[in-house]
Protein backbone atom coordinates (compact mmCIF):
# COMPACT_ATOMS: atom_id res chain seq x y z
CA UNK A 1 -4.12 -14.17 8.44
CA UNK A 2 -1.76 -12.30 10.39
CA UNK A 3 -2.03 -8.41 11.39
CA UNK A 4 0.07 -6.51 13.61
CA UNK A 5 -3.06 -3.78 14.01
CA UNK A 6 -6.73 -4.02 12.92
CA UNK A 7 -10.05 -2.31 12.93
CA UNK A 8 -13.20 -3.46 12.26
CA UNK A 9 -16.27 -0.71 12.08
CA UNK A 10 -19.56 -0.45 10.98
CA UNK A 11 -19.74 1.93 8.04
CA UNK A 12 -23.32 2.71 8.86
CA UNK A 13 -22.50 4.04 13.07
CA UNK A 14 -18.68 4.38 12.68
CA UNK A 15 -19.07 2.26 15.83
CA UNK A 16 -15.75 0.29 16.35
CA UNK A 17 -16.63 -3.93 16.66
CA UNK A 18 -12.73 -5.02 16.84
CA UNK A 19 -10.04 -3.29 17.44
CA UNK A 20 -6.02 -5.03 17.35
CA UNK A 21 -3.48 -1.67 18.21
CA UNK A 22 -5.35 0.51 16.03
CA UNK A 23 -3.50 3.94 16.72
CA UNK A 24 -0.06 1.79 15.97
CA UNK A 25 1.29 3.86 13.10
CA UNK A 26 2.00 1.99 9.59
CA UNK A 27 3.34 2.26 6.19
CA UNK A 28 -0.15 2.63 4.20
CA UNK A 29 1.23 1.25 0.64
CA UNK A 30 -1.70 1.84 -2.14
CA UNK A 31 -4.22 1.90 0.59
CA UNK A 32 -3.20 5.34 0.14
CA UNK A 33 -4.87 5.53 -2.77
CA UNK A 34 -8.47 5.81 -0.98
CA UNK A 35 -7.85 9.11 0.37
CA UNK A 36 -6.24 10.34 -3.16
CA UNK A 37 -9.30 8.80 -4.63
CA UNK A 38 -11.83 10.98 -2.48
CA UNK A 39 -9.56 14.12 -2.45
CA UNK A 40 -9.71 14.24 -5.95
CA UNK A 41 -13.22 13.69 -6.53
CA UNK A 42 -13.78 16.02 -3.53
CA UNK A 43 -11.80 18.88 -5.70
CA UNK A 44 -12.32 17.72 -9.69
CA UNK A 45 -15.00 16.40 -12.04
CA UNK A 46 -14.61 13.49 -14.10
CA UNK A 47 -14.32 14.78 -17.60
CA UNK A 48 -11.35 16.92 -16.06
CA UNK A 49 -7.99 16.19 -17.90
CA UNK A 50 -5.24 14.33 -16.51
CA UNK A 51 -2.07 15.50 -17.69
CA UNK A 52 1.09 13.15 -17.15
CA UNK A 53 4.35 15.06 -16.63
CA UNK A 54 7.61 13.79 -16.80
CA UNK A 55 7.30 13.78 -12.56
CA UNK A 56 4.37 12.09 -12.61
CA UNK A 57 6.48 9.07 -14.76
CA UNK A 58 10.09 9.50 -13.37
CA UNK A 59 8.59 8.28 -9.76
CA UNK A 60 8.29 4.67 -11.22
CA UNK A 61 10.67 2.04 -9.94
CA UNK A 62 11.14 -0.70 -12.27
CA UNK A 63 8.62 -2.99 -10.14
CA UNK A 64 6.24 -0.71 -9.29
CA UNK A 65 2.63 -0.97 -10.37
CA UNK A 66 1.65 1.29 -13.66
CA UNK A 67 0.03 1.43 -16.89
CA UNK A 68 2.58 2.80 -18.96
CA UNK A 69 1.79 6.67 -19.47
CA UNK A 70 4.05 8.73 -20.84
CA UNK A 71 4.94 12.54 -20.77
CA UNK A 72 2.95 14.43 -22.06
CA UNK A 73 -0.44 12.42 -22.21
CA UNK A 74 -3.79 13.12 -21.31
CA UNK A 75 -6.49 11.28 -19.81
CA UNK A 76 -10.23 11.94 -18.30
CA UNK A 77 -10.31 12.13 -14.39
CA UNK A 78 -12.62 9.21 -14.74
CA UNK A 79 -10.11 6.85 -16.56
CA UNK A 80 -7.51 8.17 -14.05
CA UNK A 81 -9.43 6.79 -10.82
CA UNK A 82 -10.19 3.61 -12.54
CA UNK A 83 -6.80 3.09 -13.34
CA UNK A 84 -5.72 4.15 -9.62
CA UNK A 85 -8.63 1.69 -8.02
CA UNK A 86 -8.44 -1.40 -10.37
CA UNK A 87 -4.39 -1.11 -11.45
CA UNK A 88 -2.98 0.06 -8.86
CA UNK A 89 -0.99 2.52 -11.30
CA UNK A 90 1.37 4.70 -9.40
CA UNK A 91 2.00 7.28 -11.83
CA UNK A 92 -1.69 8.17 -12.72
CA UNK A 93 -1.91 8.43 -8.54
CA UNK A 94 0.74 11.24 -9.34
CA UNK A 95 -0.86 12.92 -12.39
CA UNK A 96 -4.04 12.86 -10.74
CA UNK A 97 -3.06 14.92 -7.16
CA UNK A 98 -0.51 16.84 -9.32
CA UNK A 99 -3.47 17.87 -11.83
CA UNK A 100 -5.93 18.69 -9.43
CA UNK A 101 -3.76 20.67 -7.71
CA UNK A 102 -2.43 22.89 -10.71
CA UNK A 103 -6.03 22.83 -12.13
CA UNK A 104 -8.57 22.94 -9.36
CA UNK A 105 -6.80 23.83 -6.37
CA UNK A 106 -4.89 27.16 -7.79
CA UNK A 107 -1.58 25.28 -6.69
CA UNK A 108 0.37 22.17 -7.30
CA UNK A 109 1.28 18.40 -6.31
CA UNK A 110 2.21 19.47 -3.05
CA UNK A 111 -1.31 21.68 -2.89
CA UNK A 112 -3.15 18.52 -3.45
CA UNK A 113 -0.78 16.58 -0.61
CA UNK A 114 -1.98 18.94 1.88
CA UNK A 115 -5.11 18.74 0.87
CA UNK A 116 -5.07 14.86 2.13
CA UNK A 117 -3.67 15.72 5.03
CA UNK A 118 -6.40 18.28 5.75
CA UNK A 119 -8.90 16.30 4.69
CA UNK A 120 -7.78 13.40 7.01
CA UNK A 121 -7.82 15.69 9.89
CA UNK A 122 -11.35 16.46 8.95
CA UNK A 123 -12.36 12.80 9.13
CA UNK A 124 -10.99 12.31 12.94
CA UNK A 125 -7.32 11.02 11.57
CA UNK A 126 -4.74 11.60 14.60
CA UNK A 127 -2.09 9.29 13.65
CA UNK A 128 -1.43 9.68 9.94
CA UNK A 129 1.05 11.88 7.76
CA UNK A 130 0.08 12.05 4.07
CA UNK A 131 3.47 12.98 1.48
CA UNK A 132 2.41 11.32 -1.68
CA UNK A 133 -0.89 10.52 -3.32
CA UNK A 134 -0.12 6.73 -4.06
CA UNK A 135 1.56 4.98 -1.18
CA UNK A 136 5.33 4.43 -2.59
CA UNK A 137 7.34 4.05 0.49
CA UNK A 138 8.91 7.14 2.51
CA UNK A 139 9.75 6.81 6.57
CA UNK A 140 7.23 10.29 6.62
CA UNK A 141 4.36 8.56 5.13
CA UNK A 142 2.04 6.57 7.71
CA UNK A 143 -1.61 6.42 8.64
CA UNK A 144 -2.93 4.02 11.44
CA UNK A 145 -5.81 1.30 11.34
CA UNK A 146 -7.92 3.36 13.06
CA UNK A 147 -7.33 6.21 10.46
CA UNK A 148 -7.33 4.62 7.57
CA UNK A 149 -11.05 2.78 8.86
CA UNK A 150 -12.25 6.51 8.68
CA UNK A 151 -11.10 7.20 5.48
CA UNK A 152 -12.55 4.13 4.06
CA UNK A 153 -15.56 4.89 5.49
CA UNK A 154 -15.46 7.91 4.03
CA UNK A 155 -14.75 6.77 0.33
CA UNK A 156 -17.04 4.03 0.51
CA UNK A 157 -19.69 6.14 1.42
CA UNK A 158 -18.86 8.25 -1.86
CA UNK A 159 -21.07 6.77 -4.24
CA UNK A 160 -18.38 7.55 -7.02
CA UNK A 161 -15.47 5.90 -5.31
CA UNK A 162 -17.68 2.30 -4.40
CA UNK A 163 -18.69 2.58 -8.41
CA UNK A 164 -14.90 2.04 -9.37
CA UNK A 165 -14.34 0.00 -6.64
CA UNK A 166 -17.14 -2.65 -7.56
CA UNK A 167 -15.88 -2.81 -11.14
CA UNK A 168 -14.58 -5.72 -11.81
CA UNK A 169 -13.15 -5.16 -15.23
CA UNK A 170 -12.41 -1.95 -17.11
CA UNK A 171 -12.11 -1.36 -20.50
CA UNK A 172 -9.59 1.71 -20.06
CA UNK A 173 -9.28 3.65 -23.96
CA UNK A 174 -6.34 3.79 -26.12
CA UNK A 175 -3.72 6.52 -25.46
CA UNK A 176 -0.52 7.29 -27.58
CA UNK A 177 1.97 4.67 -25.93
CA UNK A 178 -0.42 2.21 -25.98
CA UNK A 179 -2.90 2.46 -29.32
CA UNK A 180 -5.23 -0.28 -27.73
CA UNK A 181 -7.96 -0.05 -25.78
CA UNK A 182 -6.89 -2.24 -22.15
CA UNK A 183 -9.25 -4.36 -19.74
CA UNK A 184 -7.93 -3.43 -16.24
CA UNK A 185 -9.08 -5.73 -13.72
CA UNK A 186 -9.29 -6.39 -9.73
């Protein structure tokens, strides 16, 4: 496998073992959805509600990665981050940081956007811009190996986040557009 930068650290030390141009900024893609993942349990409970807005669905490109919400719905936080982790879904990335924000931050979407960026800070990130919560692309959005190694080892040291990581299958419940329960896998 190819790489244009790389890290490799111990999650235990933080101590770095390889390193490949690790401060070489990058487009994260859904990696991005680690530090949206953390955020939001960082700021929200599970049983919160996830409310999908017309926003949250209107970001979708016809190949993007989703589970079909639709305005209107509501989820738990907990079926949200399972859907973010295992399906990749784009617009539940969106509900979640814009629901947090409104409902835990005293703000909005972009509340819970600078609360990434903060938080990254926090963790020792020097090279990273945060402007959406699930990694679509945008020339502003960027993290770097080295950052994004810290915010893994951040999430993965969240008990929460390596529960719905692990999972290999998901049953995730029935909402109005789709009246059957779905298996989302890894």
């Amino acid at each position: 496998m190819y790489a244009h930068s790389a890290v490799v650290m111990d999650m235990k030390s933080g101590a770095i073992l390889y390193a490949k141009k690790p401060d070489e900024q990058h487009y994260p893609a859904s990696i991005t959805k680690l530090l949206t993942t953390l955020v939001a349990l960082e700021n929200a409970e599970l049983t919160d509600k996830v409310t999908f807005s017309q926003d949250s669905v209107d970001i979708l490109n016809w190949d993007d990665a989703h589970i079909g919400m639709k305005p209107g719905e509501e989820i738990s936080m907990e079926d949200a981050l399972y859907a973010v982790l295992l399906a990749s879904a784009n617009e539940v990335s969106y509900a979640v940081a814009e629901s947090t924000g409104i409902n835990r931050m005293n703000g909005d979407y972009s509340t819970f956007i600078a609360r990434m960026n903060e938080r990254a800070k926090e963790l020792g990130c020097t090279g990273s811009n945060w402007v959406n919560p699930n990694g679509l692309h945008d020339e502003q959005h960027y993290t770097t190996a080295h950052d994004m190694a810290l915010i893994a080892n951040a999430a993965f040291n969240n008990a929460t986040v390596r529960q719905v990581a692990s999972t290999l299958h998901y049953d995730f419940p029935a909402t109005a557009s789709v009246p059957t329960v779905r298996t989302l896998t890894m």
